[in-house]
Each structure stands twice: as C-alpha cells, then as structure tokens.
N, C-alpha and C. Protein backbone atom coordinates (compact mmCIF):
# COMPACT_ATOMS: atom_id res chain seq x y z
N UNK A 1 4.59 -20.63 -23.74
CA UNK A 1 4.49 -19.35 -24.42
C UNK A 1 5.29 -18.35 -23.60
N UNK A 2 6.22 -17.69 -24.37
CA UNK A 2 6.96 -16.64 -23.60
C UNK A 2 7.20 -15.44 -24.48
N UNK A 3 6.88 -14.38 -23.32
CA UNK A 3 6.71 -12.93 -24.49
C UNK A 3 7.63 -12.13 -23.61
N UNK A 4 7.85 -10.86 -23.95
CA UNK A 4 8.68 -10.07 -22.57
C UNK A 4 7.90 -9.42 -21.92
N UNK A 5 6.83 -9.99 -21.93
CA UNK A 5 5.38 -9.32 -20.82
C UNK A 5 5.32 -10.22 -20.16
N UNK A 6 5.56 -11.86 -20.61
CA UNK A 6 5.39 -12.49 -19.09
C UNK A 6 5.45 -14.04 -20.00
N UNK A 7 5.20 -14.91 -19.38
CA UNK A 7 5.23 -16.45 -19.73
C UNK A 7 3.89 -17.07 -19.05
N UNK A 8 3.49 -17.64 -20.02
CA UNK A 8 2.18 -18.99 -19.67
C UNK A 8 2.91 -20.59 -19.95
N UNK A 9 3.39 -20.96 -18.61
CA UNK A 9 3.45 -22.25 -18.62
C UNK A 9 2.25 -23.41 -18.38
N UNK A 10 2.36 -24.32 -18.59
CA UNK A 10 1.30 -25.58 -18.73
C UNK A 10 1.96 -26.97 -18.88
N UNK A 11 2.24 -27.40 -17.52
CA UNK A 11 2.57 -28.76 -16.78
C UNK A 11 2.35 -29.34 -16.05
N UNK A 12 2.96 -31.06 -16.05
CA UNK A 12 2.18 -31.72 -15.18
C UNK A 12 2.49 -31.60 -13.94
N UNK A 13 1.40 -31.67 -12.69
CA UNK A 13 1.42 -31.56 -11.46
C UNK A 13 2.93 -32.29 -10.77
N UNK A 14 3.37 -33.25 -11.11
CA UNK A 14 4.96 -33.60 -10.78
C UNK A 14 5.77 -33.68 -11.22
N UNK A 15 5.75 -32.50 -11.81
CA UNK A 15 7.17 -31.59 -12.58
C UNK A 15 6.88 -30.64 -12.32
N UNK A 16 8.26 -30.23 -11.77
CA UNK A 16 9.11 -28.68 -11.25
C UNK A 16 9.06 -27.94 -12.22
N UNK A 17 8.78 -26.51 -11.52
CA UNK A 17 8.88 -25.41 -12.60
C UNK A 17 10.76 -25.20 -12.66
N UNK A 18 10.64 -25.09 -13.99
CA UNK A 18 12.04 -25.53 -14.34
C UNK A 18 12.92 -24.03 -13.67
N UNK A 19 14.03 -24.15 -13.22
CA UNK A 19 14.88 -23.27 -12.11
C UNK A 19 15.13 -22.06 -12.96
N UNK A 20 15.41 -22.12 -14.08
CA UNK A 20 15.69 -20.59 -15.02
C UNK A 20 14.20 -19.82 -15.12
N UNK A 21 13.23 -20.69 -15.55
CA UNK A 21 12.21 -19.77 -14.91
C UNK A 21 12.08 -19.39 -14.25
N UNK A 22 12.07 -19.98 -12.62
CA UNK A 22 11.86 -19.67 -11.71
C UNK A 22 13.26 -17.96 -11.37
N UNK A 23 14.20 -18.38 -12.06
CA UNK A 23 15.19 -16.98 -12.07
C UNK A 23 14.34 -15.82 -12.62
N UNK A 24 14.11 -16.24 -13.51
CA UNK A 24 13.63 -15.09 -14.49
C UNK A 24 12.45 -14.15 -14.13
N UNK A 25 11.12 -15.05 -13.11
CA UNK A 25 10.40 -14.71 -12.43
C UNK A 25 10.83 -13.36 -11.55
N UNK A 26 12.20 -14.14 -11.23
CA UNK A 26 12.37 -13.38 -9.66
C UNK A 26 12.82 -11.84 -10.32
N UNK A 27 13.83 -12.16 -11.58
CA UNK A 27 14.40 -10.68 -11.95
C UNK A 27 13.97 -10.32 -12.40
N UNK A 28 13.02 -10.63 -13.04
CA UNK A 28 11.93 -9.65 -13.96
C UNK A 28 10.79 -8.70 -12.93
N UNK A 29 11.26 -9.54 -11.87
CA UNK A 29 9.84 -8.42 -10.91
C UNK A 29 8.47 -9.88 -11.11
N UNK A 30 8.34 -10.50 -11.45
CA UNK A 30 6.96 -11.01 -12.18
C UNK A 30 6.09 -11.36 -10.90
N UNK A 31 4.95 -11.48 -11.42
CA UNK A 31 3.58 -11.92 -10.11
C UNK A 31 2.74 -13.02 -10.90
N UNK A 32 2.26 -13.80 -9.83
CA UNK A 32 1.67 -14.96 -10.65
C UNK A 32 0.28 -14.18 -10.92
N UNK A 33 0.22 -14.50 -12.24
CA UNK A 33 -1.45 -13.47 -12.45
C UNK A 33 -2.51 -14.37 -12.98
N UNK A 34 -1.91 -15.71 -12.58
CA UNK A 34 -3.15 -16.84 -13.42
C UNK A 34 -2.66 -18.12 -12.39
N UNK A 35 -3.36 -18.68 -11.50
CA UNK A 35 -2.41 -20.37 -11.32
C UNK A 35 -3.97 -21.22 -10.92
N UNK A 36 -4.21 -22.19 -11.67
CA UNK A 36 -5.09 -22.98 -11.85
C UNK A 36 -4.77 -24.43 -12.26
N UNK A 37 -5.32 -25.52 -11.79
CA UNK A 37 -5.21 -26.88 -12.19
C UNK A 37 -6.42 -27.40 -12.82
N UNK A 38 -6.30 -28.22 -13.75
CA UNK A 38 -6.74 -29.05 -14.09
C UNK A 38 -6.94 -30.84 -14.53
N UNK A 39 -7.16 -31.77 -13.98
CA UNK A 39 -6.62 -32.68 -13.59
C UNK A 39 -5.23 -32.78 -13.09
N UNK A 40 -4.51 -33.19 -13.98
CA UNK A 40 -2.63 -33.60 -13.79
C UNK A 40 -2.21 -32.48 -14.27
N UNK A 41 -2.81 -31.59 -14.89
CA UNK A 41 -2.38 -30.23 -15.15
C UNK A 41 -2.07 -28.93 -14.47
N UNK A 42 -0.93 -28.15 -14.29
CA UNK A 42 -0.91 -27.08 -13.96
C UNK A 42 -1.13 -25.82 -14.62
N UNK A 43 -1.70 -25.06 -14.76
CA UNK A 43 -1.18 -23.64 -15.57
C UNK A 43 -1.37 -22.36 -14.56
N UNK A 44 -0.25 -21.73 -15.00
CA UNK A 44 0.75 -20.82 -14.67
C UNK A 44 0.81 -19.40 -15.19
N UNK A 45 -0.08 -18.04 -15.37
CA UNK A 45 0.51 -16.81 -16.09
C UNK A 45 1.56 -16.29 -14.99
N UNK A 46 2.54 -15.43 -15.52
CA UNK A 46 3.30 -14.95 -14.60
C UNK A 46 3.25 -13.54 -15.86
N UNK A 47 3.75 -12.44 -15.19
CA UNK A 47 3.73 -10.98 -15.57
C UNK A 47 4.02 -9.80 -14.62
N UNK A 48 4.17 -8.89 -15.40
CA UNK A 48 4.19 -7.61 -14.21
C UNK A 48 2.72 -7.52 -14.29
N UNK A 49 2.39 -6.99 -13.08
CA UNK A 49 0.86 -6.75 -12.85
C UNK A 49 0.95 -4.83 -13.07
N UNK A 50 0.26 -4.44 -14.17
CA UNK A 50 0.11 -2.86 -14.11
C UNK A 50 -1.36 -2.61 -15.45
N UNK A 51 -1.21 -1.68 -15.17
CA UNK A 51 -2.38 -0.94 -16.31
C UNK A 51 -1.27 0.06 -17.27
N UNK A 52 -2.21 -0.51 -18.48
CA UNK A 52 -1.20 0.31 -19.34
C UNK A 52 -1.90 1.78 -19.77
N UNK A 53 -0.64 3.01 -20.18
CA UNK A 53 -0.68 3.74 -19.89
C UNK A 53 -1.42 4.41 -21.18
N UNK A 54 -2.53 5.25 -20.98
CA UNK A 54 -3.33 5.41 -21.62
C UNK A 54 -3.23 7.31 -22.07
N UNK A 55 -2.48 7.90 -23.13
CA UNK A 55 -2.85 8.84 -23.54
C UNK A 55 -3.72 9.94 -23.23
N UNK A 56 -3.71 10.69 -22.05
CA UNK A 56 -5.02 11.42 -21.80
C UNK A 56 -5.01 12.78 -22.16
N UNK A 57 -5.97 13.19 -22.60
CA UNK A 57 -6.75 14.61 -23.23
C UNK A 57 -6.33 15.52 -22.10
N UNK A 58 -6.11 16.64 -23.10
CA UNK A 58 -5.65 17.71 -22.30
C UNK A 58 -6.69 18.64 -21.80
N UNK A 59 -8.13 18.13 -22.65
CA UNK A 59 -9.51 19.15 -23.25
C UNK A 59 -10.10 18.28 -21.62
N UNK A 60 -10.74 19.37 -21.14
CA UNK A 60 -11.95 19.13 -19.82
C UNK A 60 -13.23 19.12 -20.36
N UNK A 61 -13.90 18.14 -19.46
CA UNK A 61 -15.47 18.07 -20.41
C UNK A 61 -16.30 18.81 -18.99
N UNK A 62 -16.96 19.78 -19.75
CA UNK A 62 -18.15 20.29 -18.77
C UNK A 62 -19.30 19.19 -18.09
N UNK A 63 -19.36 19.36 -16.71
CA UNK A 63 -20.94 18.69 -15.90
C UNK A 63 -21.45 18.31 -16.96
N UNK A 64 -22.13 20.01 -17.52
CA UNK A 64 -22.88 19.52 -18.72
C UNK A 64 -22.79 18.34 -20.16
N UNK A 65 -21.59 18.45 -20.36
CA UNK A 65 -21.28 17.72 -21.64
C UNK A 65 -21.41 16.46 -21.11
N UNK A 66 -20.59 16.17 -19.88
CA UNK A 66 -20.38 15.27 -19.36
C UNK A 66 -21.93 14.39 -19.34
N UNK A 67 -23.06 14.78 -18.59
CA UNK A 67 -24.16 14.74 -18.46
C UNK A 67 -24.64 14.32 -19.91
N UNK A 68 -24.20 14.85 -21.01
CA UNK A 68 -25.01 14.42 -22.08
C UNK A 68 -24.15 13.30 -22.49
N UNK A 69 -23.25 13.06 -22.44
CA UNK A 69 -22.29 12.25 -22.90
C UNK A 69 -22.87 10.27 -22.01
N UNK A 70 -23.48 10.80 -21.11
CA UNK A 70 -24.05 9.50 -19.83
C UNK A 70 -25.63 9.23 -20.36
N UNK A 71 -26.27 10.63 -20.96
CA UNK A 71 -27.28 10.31 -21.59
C UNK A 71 -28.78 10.35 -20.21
N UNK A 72 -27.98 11.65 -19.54
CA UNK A 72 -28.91 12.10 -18.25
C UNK A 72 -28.80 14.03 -18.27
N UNK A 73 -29.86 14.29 -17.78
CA UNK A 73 -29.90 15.62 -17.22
C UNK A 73 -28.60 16.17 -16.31
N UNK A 74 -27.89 17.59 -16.09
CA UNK A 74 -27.45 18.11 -15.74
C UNK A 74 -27.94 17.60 -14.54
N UNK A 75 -28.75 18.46 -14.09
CA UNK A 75 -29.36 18.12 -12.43
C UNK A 75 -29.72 16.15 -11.90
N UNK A 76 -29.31 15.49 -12.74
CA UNK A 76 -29.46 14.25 -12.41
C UNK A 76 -28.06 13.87 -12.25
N UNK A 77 -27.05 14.12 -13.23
CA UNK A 77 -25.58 13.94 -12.48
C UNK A 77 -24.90 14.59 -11.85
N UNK A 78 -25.50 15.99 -11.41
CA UNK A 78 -25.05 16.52 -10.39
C UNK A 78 -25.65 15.80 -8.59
N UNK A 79 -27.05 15.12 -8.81
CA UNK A 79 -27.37 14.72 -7.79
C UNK A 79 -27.06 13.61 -7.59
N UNK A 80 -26.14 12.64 -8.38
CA UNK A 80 -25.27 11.50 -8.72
C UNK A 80 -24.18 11.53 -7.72
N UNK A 81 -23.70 12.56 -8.33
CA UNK A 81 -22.29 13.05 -7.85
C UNK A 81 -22.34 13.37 -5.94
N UNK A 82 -23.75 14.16 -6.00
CA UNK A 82 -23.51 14.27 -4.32
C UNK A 82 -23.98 12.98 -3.57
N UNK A 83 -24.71 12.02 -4.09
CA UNK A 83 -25.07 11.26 -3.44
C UNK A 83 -24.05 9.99 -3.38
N UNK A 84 -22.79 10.12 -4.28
CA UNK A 84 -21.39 9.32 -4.22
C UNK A 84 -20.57 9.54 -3.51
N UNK A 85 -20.78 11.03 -3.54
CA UNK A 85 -19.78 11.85 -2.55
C UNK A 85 -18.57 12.21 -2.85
N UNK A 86 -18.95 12.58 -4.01
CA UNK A 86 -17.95 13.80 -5.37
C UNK A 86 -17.95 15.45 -4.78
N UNK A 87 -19.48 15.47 -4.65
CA UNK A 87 -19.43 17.15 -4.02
C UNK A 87 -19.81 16.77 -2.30
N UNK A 88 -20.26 17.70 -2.02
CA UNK A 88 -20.66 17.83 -0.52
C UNK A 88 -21.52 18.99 -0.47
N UNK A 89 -22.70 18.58 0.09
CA UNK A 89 -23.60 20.33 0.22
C UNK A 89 -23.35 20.46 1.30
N UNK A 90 -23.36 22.16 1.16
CA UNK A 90 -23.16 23.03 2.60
C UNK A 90 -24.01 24.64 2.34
N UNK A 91 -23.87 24.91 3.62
CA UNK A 91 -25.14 25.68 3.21
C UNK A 91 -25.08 26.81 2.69
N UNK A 92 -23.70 26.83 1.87
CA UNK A 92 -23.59 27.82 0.76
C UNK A 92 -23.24 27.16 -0.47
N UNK A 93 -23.98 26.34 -0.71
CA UNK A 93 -23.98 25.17 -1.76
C UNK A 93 -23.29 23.80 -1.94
N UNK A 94 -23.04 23.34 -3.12
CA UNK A 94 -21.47 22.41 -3.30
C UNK A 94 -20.41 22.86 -3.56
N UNK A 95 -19.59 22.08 -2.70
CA UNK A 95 -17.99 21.79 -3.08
C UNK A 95 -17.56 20.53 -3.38
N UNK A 96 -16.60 20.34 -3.95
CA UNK A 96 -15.55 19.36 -4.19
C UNK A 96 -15.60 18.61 -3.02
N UNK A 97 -15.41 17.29 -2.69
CA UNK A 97 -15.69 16.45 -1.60
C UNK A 97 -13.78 16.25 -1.61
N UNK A 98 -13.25 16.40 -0.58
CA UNK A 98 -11.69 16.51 -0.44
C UNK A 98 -11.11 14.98 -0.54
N UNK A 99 -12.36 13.91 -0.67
CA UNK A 99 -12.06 12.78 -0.39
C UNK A 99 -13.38 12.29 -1.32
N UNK A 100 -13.71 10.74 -1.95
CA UNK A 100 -14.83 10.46 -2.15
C UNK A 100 -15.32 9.76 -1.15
N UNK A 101 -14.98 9.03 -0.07
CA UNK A 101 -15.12 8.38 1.06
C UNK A 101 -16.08 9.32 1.92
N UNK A 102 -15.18 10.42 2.05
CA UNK A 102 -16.16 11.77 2.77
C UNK A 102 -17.67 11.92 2.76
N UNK A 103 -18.69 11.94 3.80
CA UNK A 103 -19.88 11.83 4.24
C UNK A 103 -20.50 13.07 5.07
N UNK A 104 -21.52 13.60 5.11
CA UNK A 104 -22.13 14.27 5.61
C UNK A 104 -22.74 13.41 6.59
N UNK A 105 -22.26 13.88 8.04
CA UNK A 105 -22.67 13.37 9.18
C UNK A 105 -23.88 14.09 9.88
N UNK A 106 -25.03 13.62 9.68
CA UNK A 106 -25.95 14.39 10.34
C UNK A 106 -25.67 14.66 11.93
N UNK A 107 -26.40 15.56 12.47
CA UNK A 107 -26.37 16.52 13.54
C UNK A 107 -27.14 15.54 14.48
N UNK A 108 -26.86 14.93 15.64
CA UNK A 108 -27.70 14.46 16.64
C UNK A 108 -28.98 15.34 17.13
C-alpha cells in the first residue's frame, strides 16, 4: 500500500526491502512508525511523523464556561488548575504559572 503520506509494506523476513523504497524513505524525510513481525512476516509503516493541523478558534472560553463545559464548578477547576500548576498562589493571589512544571517550594 502506497499513499503520499507514507507506505505499508508486508514481507517475508528474507527479502530485502526493495532499494527504491528504501530511496524514497530517505527523500521523503520518512520515519518508521509501525515495524512488527509476525512469523516469516515483516510489516513495515513508514511516514512523516506530525499532527495534523487543526483549525483553531479565534473566540476564548471563560474559567467559567470552561468549567461548565468539564461539567465542574468554577472553584473546582480553578483548584485543578493550581494543583497542576497552571496558576501559582502568592500572597496576593493567583498568577499564571510561567511554566507548568513550576512548583511552590515550601519554606524550611
């Protein structure tokens, strides 16, 4: 099977992947995105590896909407959010966490 997204070959374990494939691999950019055996069988996806590109809204959804949209309280995905480490409390409330990794290090 060959598409211009990528090729699924399926052969036997002692036979060569035939050399124009193996070209085509190389200039196309491709990554093996499937390689599995089964008995005397090989199979093979090859492709570009990406996410396709998805149309996004220009419209912002409020905490709130957002919150109803998850099918929880305001104050339950806001305490979501800090305990992921979306916001950060400080002791003039939340902010934006500059990182989501970012942690509140308690005080020895």
């Amino acid at each position: 099977m060959n598409t211009n997204k990528g090729v699924l070959v399926v052969r036997s374990a002692g036979t060569p992947r035939p050399e124009d494939l193996d070209q085509r691999i190389l200039t196309e950019g491709w990554s093996a995105l499937l390689l599995f055996s089964y008995g005397d069988l090989l199979f093979e996806a090859w492709g570009r590896m990406y996410v396709e590109f998805q149309e996004s809204s220009d419209e912002f959804a409020s905490i709130a909407e957002a919150a109803v949209e998850l099918g929880m309280s305001t104050e339950e995905l806001v305490a979501r959010m800090v305990e992921d480490g979306l916001f950060l409390e400080t002791s003039d409330g939340l902010i934006a966490s500059p990182h989501p990794d970012l942690r509140r290090i308690s005080s020895c």
